[in-house]
N, C-alpha and C. Protein backbone atom coordinates (compact mmCIF):
# COMPACT_ATOMS: atom_id res chain seq x y z
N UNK A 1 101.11 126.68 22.96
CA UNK A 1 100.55 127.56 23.99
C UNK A 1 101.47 127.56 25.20
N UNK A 2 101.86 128.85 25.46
CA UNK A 2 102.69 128.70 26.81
C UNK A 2 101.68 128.36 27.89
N UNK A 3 102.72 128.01 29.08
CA UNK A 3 102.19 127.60 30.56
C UNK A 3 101.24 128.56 31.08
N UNK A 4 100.43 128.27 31.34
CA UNK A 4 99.44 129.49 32.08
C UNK A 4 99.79 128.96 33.74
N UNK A 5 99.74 130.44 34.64
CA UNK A 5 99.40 130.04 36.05
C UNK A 5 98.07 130.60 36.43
N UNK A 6 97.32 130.03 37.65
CA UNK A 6 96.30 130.34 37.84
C UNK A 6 95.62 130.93 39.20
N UNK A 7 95.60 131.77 39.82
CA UNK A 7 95.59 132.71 40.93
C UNK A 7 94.03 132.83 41.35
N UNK A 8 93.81 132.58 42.37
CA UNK A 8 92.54 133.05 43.01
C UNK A 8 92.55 134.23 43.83
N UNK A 9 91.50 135.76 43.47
CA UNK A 9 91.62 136.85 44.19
C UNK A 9 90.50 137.05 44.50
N UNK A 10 90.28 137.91 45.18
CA UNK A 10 89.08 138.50 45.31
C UNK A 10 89.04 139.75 45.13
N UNK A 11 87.55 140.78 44.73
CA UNK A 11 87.30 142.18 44.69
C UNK A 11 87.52 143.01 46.10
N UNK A 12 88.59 144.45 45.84
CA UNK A 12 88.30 144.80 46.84
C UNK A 12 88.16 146.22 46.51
N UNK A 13 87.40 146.97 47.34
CA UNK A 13 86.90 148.38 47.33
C UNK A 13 87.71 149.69 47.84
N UNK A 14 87.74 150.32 46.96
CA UNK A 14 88.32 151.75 47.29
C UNK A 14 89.83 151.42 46.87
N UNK A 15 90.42 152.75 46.09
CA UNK A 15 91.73 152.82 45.36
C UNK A 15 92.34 153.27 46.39
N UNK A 16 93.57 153.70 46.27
CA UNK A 16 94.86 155.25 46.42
C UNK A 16 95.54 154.24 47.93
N UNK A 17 97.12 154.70 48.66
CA UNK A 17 97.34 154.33 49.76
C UNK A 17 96.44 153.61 50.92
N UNK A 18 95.37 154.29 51.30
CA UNK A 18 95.05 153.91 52.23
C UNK A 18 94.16 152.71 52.29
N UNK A 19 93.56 152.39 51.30
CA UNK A 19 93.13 151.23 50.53
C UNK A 19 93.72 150.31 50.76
N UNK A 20 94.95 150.26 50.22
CA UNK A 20 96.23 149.44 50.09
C UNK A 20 96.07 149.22 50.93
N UNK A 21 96.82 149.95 52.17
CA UNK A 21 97.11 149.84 53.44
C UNK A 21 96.39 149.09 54.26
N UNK A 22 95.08 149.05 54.16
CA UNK A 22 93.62 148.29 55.07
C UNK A 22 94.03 146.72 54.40
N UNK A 23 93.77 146.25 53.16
CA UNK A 23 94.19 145.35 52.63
C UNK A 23 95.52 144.22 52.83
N UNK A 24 96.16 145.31 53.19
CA UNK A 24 97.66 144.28 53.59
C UNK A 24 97.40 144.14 55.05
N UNK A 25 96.78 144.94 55.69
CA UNK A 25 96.64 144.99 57.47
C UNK A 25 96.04 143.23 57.35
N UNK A 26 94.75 143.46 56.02
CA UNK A 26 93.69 142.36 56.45
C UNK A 26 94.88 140.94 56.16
N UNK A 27 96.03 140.98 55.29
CA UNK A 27 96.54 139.95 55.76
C UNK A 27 96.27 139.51 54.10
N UNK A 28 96.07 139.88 52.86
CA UNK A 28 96.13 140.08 51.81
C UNK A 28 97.25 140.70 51.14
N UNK A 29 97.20 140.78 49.89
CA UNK A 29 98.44 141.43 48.84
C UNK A 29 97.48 142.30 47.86
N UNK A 30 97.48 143.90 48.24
CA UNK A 30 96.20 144.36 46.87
C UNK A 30 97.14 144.11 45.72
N UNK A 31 96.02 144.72 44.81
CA UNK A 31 96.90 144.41 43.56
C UNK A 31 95.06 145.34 42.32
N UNK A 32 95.73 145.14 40.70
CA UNK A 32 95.19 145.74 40.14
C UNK A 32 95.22 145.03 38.59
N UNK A 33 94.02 144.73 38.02
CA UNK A 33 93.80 144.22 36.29
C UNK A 33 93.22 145.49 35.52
N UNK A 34 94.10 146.10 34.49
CA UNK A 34 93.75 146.89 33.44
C UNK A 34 94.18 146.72 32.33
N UNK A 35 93.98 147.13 31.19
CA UNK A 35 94.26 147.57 30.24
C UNK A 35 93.07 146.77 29.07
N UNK A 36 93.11 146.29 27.80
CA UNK A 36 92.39 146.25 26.72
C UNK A 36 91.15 146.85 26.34
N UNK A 37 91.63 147.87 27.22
CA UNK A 37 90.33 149.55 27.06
C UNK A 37 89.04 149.33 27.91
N UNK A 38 89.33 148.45 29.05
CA UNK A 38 88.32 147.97 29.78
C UNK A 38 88.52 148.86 31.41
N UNK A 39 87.99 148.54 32.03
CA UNK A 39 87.84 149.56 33.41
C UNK A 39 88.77 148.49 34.22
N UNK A 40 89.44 149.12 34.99
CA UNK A 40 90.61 148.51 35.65
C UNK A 40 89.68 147.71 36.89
N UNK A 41 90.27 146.60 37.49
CA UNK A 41 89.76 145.74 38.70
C UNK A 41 90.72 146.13 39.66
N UNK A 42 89.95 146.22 40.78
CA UNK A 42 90.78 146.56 42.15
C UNK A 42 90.41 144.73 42.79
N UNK A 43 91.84 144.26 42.76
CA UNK A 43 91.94 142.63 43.97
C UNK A 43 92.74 142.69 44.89
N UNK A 44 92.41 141.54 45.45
CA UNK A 44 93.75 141.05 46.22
C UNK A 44 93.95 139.87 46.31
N UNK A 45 95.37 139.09 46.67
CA UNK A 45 95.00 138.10 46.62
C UNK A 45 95.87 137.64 47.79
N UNK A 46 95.95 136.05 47.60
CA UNK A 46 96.72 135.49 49.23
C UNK A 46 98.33 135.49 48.98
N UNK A 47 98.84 135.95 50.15
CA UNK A 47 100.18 136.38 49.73
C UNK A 47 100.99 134.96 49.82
N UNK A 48 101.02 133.90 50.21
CA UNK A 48 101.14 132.55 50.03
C UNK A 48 101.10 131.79 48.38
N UNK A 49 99.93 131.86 47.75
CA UNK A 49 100.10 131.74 46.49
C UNK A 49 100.46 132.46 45.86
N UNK A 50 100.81 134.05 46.14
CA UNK A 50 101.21 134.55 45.20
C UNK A 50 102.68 134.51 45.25
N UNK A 51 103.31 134.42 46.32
CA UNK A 51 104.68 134.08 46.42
C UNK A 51 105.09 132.35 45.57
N UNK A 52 104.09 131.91 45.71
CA UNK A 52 104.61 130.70 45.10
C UNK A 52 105.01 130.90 43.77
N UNK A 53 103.91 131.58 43.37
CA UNK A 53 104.09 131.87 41.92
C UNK A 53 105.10 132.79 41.73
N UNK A 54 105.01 134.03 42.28
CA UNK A 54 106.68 134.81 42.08
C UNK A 54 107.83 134.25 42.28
N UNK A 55 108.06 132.63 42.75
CA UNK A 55 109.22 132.25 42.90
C UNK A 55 109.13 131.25 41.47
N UNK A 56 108.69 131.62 40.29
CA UNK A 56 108.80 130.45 39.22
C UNK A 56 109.72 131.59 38.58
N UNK A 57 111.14 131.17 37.95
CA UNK A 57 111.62 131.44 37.37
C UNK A 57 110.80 132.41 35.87
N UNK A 58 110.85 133.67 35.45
CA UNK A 58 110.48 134.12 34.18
C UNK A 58 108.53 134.34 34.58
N UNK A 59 108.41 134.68 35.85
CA UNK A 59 107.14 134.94 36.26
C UNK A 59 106.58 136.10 35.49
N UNK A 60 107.92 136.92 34.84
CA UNK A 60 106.76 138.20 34.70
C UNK A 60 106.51 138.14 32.83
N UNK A 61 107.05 136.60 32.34
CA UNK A 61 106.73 136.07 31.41
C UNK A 61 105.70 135.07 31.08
N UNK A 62 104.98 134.69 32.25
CA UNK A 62 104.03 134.12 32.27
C UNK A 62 102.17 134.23 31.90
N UNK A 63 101.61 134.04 31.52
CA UNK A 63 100.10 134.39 31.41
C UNK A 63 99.87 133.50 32.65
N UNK A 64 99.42 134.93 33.17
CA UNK A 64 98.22 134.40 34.92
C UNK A 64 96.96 134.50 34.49
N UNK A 65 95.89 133.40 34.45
CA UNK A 65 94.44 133.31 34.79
C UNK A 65 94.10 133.81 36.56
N UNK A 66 93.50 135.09 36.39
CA UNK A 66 93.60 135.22 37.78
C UNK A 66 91.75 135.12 37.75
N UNK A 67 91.23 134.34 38.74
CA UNK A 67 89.49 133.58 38.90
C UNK A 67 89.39 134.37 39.62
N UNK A 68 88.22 135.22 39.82
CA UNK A 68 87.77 136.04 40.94
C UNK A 68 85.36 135.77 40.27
N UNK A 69 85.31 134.95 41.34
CA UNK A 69 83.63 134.50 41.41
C UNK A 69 83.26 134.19 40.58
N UNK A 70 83.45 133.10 40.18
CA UNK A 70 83.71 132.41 38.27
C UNK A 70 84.32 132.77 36.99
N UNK A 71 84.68 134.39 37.08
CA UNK A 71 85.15 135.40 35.99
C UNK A 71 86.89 135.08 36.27
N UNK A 72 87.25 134.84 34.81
CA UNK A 72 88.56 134.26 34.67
C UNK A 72 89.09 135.65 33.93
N UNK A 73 90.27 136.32 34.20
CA UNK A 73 90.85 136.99 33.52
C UNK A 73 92.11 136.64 33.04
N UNK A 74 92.48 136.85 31.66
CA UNK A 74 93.85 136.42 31.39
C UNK A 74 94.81 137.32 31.46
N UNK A 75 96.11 137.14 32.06
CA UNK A 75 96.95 138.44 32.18
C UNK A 75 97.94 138.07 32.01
N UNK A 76 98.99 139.34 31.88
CA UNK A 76 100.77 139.24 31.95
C UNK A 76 100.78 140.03 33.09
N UNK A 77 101.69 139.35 34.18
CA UNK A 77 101.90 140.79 35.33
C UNK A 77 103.06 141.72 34.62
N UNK A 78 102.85 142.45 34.73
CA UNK A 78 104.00 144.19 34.89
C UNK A 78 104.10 144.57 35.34
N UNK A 79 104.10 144.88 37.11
CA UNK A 79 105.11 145.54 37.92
C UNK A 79 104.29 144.85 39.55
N UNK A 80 105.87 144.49 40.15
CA UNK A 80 105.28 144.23 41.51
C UNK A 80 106.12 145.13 42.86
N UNK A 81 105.79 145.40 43.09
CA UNK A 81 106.17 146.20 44.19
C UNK A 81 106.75 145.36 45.37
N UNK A 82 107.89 145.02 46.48
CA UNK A 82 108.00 144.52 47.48
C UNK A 82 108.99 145.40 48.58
N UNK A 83 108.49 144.77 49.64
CA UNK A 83 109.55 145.72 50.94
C UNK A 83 110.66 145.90 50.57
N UNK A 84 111.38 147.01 50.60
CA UNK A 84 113.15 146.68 50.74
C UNK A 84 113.60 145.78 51.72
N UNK A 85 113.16 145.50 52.88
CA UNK A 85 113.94 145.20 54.04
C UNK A 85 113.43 143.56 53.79
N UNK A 86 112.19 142.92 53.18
CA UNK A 86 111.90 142.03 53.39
C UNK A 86 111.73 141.02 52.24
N UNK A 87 111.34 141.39 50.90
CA UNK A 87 110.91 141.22 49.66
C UNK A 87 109.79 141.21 49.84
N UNK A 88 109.03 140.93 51.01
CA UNK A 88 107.44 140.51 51.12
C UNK A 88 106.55 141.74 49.49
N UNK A 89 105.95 140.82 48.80
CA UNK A 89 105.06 141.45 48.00
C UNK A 89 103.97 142.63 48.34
N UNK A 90 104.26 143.78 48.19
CA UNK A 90 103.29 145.03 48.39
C UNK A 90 102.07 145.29 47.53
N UNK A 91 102.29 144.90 46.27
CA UNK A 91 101.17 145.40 45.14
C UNK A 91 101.95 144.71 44.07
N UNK A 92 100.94 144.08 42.98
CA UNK A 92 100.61 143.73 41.63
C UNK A 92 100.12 144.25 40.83
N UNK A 93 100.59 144.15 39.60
CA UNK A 93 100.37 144.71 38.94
C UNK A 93 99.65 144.11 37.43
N UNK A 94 98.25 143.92 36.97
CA UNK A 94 98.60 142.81 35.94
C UNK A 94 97.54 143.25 34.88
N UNK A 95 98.10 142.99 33.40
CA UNK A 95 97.64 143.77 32.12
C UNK A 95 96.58 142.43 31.67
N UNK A 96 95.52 142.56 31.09
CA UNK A 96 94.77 141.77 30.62
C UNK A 96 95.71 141.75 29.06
N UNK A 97 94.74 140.30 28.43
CA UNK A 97 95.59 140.12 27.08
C UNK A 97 94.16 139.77 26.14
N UNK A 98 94.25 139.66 24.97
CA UNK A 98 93.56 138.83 24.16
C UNK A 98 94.00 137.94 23.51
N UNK A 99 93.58 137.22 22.91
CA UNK A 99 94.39 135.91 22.13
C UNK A 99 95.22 136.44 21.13
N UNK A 100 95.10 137.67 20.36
CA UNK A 100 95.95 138.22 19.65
C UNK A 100 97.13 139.37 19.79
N UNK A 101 96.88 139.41 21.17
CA UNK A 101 97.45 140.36 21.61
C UNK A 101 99.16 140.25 21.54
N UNK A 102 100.03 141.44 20.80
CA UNK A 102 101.41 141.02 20.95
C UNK A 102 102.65 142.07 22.25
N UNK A 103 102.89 141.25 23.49
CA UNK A 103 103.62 141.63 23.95
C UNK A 103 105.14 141.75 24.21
N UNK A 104 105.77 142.68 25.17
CA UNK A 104 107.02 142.99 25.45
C UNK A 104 107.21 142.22 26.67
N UNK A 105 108.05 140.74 26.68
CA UNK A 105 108.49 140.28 28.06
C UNK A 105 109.73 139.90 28.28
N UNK A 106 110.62 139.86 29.32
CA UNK A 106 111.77 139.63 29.33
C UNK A 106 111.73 138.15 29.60
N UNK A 107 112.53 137.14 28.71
CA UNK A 107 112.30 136.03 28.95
C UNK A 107 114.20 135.40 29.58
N UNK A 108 113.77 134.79 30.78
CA UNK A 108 114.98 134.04 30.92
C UNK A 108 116.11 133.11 30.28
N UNK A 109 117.32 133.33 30.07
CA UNK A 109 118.27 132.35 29.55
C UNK A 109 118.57 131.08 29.86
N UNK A 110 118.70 130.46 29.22
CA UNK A 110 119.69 128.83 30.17
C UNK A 110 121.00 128.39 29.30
N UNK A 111 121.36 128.10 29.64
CA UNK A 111 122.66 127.59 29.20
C UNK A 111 122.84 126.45 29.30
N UNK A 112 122.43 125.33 28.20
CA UNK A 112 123.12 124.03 27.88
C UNK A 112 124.19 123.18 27.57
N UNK A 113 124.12 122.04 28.32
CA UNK A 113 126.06 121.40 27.85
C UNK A 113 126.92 122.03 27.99
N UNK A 114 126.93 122.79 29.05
CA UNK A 114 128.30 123.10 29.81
C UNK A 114 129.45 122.05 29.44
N UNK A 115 129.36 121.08 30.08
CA UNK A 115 129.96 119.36 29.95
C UNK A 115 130.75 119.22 28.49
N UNK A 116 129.97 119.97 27.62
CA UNK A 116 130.42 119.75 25.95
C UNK A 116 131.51 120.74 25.56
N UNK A 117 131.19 121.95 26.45
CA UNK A 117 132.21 123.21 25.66
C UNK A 117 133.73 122.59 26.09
N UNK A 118 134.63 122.82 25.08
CA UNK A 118 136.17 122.23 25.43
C UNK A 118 136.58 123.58 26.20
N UNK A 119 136.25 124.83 26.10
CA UNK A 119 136.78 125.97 26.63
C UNK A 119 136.42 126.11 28.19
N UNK A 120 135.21 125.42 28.54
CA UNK A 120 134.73 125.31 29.90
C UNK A 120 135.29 123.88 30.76
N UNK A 121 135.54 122.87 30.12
CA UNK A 121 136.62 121.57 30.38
C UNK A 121 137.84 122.00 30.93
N UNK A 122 138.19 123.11 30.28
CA UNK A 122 139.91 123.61 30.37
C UNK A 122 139.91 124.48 31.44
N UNK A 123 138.67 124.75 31.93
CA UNK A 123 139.14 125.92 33.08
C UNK A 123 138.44 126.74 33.00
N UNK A 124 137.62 127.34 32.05
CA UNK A 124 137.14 128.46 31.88
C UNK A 124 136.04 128.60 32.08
N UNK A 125 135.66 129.97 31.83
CA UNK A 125 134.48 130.67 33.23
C UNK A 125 133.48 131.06 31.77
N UNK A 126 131.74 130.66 32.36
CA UNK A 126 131.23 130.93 31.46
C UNK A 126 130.71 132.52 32.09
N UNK A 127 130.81 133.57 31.20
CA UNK A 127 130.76 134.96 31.66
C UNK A 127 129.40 135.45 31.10
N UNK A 128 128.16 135.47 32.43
CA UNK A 128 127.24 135.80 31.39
C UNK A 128 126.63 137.29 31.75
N UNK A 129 126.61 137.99 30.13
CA UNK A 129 126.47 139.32 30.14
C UNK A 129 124.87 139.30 30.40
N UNK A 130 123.73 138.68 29.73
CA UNK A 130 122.37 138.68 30.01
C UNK A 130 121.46 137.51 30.05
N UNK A 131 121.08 137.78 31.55
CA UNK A 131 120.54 136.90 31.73
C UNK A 131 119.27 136.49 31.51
N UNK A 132 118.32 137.59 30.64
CA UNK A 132 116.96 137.62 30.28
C UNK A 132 117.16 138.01 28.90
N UNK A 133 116.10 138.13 28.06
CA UNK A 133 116.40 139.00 26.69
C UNK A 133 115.17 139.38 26.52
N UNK A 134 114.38 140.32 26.30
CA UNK A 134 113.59 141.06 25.76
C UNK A 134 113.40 140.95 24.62
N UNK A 135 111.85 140.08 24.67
CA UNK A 135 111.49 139.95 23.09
C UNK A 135 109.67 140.48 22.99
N UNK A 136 109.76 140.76 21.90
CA UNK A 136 108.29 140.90 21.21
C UNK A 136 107.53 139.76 21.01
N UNK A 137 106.34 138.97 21.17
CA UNK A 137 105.64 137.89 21.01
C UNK A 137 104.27 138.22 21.11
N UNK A 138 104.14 137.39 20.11
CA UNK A 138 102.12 136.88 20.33
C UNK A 138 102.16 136.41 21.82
N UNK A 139 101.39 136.74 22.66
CA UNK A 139 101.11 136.52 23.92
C UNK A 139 100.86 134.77 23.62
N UNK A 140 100.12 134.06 22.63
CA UNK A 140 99.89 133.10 22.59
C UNK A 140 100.90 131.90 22.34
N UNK A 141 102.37 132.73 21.96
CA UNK A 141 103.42 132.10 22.15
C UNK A 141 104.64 132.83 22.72
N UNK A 142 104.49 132.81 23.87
CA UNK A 142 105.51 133.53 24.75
C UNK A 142 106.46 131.95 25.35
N UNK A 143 107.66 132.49 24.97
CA UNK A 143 108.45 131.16 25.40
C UNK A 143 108.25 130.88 27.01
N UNK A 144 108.76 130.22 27.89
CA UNK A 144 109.26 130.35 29.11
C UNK A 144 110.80 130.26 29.42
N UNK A 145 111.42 129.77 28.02
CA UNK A 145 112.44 130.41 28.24
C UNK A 145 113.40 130.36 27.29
N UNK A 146 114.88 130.87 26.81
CA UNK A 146 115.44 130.54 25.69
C UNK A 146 117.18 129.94 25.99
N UNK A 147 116.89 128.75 24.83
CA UNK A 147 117.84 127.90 25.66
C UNK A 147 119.53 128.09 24.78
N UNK A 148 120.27 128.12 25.42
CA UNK A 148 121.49 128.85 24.83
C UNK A 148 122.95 127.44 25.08
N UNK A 149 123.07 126.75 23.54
CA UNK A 149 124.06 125.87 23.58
C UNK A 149 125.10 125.98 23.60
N UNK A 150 125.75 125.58 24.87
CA UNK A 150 127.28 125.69 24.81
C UNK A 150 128.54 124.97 23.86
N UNK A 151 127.65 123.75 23.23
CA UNK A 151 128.92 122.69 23.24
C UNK A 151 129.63 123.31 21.55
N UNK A 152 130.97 122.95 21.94
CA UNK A 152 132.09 122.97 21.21
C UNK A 152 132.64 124.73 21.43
N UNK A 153 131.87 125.00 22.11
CA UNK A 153 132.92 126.58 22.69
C UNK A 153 133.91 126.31 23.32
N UNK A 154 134.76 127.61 23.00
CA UNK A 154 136.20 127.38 23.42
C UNK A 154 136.69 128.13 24.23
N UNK A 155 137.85 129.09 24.63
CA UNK A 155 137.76 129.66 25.71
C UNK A 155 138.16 131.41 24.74
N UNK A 156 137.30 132.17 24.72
CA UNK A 156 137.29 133.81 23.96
C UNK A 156 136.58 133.48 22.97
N UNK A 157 135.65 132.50 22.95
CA UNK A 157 134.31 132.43 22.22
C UNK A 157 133.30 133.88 22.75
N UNK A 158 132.50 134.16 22.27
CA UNK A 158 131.42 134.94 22.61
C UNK A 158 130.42 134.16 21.97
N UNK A 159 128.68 134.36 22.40
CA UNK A 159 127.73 133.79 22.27
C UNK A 159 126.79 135.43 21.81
N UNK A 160 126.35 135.27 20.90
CA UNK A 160 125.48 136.55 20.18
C UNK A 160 123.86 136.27 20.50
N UNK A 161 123.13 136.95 20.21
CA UNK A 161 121.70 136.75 20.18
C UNK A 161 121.48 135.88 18.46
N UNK A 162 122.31 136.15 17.92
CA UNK A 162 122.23 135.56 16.41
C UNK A 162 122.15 133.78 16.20
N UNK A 163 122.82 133.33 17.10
CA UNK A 163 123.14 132.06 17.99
C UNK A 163 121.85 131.43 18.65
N UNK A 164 120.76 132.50 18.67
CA UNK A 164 119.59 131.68 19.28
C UNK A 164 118.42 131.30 18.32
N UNK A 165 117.95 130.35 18.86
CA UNK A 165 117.13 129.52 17.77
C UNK A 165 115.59 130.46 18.74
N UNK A 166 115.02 131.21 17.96
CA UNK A 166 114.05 132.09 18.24
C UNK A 166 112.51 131.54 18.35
N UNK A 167 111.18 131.18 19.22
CA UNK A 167 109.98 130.86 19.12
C UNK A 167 109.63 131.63 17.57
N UNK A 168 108.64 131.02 17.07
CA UNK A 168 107.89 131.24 15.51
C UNK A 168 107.37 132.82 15.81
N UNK A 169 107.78 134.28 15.21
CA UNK A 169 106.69 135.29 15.32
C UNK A 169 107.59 135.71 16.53
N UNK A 170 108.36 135.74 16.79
CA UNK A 170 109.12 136.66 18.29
C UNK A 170 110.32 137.32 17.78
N UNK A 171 110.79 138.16 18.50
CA UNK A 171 111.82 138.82 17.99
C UNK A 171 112.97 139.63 19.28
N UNK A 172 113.84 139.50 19.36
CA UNK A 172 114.38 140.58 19.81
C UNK A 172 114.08 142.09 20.16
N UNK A 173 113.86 143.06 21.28
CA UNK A 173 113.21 144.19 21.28
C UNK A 173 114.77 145.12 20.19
N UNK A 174 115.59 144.87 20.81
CA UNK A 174 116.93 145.21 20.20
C UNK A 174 117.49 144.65 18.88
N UNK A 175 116.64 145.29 17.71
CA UNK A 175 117.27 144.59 16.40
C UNK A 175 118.62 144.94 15.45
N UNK A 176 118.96 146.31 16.29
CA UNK A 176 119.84 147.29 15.14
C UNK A 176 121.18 146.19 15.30
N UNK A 177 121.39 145.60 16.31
CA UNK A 177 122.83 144.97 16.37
C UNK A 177 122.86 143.28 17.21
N UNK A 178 123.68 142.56 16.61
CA UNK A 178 123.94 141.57 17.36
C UNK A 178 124.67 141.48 18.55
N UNK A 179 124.06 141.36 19.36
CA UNK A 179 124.67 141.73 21.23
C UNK A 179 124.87 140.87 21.77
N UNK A 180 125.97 140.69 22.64
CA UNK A 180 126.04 139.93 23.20
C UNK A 180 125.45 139.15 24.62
N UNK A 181 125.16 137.24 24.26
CA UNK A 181 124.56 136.90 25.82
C UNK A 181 125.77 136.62 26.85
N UNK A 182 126.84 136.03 26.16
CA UNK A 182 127.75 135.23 26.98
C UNK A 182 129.13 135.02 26.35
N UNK A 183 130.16 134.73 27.47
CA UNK A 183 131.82 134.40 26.72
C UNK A 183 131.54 133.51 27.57
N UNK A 184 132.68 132.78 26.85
CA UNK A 184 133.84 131.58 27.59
C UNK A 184 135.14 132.42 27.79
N UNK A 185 135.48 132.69 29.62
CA UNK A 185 136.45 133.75 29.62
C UNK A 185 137.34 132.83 30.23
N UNK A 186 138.41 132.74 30.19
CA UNK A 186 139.63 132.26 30.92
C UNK A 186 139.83 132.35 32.38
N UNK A 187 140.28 131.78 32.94
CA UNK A 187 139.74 131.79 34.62
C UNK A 187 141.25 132.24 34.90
N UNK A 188 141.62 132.80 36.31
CA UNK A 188 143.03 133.13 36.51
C UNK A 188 144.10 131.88 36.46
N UNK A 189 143.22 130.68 36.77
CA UNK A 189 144.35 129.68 36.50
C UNK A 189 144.99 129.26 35.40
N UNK A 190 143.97 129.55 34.51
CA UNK A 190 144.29 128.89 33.13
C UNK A 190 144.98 130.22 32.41
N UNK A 191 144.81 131.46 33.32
CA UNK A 191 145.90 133.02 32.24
C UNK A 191 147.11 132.69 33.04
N UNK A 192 147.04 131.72 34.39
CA UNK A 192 148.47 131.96 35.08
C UNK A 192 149.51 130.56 34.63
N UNK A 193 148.63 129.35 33.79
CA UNK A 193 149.24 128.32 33.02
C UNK A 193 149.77 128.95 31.66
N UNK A 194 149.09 129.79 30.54
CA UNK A 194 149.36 130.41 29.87
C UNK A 194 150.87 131.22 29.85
N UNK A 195 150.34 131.38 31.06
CA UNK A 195 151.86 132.98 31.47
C UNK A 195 152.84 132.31 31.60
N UNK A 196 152.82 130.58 32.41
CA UNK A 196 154.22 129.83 32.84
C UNK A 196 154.65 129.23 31.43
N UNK A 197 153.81 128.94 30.77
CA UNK A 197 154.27 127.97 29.55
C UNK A 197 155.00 129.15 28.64
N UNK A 198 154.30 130.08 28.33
CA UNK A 198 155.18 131.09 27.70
C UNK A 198 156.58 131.57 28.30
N UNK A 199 156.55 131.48 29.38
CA UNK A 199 157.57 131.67 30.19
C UNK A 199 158.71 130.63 29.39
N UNK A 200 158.33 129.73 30.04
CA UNK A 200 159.12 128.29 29.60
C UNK A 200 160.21 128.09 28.27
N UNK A 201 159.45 129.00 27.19
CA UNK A 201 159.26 129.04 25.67
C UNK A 201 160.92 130.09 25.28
N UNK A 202 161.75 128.91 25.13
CA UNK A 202 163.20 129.30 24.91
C UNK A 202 163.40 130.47 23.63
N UNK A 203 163.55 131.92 23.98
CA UNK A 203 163.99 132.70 23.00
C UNK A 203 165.06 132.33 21.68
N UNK A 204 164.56 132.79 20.80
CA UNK A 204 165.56 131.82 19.31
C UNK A 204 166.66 132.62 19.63
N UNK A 205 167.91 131.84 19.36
CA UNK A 205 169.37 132.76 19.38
C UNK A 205 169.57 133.12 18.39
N UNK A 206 170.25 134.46 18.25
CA UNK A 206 170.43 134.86 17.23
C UNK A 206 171.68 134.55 16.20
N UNK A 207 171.41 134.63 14.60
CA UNK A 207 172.14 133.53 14.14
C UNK A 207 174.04 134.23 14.32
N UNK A 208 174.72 133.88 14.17
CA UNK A 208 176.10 134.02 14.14
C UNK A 208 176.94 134.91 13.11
N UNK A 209 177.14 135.87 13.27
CA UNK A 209 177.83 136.28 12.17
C UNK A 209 178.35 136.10 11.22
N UNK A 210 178.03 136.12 10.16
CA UNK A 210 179.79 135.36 9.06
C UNK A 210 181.24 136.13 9.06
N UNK A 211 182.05 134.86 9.17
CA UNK A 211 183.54 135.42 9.19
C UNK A 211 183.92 135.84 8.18
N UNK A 212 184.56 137.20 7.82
CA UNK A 212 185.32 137.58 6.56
C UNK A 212 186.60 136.67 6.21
């Protein structure tokens, strides 16, 4: 069972902008629970915990229990809204689930044993193309995150999605091709050691004519 987080909101009345607007005045974050063919909830909640929780790495991979007057709802958030100028959180967004329910979440990468790859020892830069991957899952096993081994890479290695050891029942949203997460790219020092040693590297003479 993945990590659940757990949010306290309360009900609040009346939809559209201006709603909103009264709500954030009061010093709240509105926000909204729909989907499993049920009538959507208008909340809000404290913008303090909810920032706590938006700062957990792979948040919008998480199942939130959000409690509102003993009634527990289980959710995935899907879309949050924040200031441009500030990040401060504007609106939430969050889908109810059932225990069988199978969703679309982008789950975060990590990269292990750096320390081990000989291509990252030598200089080289680990180059990473994605930093989340989009997979399909039983909500009841949604990773928190997928862990990506470096050791014994070298330096113009690439790292594929094929390379990852996958949760039971999950999948890639992208199946037609193996894509790439990451290289081991050569750093300018180690293309400008390359360039001197070749340098170095005495041209063969050419052999001598034979005398008639």
């Amino acid at each position: 069972m993945p990590e659940i987080t757990t949010l306290s909101a309360q009900l609040r009345a009346g939809a559209g902008k201006r709603a909103a607007r009264t709500t954030r005045r009061s010093g709240r974050v509105p926000g909204i629970i729909y989907g499993d063919n049920k009538e959507p909830v208008l909340i809000s909640l404290e913008p303090r915990e909810l920032s706590r929780a938006l700062a957990n790495r792979g948040f919008f991979a998480t199942l939130v229990d959000i409690r509102i007057d003993g009634t527990v709802y289980r959710t995935l958030p899907r879309d949050l809204q924040q200031h441009p100028a500030t990040d401060k959180p504007l609106h939430v967004d969050f889908m109810r689930v059932g225990g069988h329910t199978r969703v679309i979440v982008t789950v975060p990468v990590v990269f292990a044993n750096p320390e081990m790859s000989p291509g990252i020892r030598r200089g080289g830069i680990l180059n990473i193309v994605r930093h989340g991957i989009e997979l399909s899952c039983p909500v009841e096993n949604i990773p928190d995150r997928l862990v990506v081994e470096l050791n014994g890479l070298e330096i113009g290695d690439s790292i594929h999605i094929s390379h990852v050891i996958m949760p039971e029942d999950c999948r890639p949203t992208i199946a037609a091709r193996d894509f790439t997460i990451a290289t081991i790219a050569a750093s300018s020092a180690v293309r400008e050691e390359a360039a001197a040693a070749a340098a170095t590297v005495p041209e063969p003479e050419e052999p001598l004519a034979a005398s008639s």
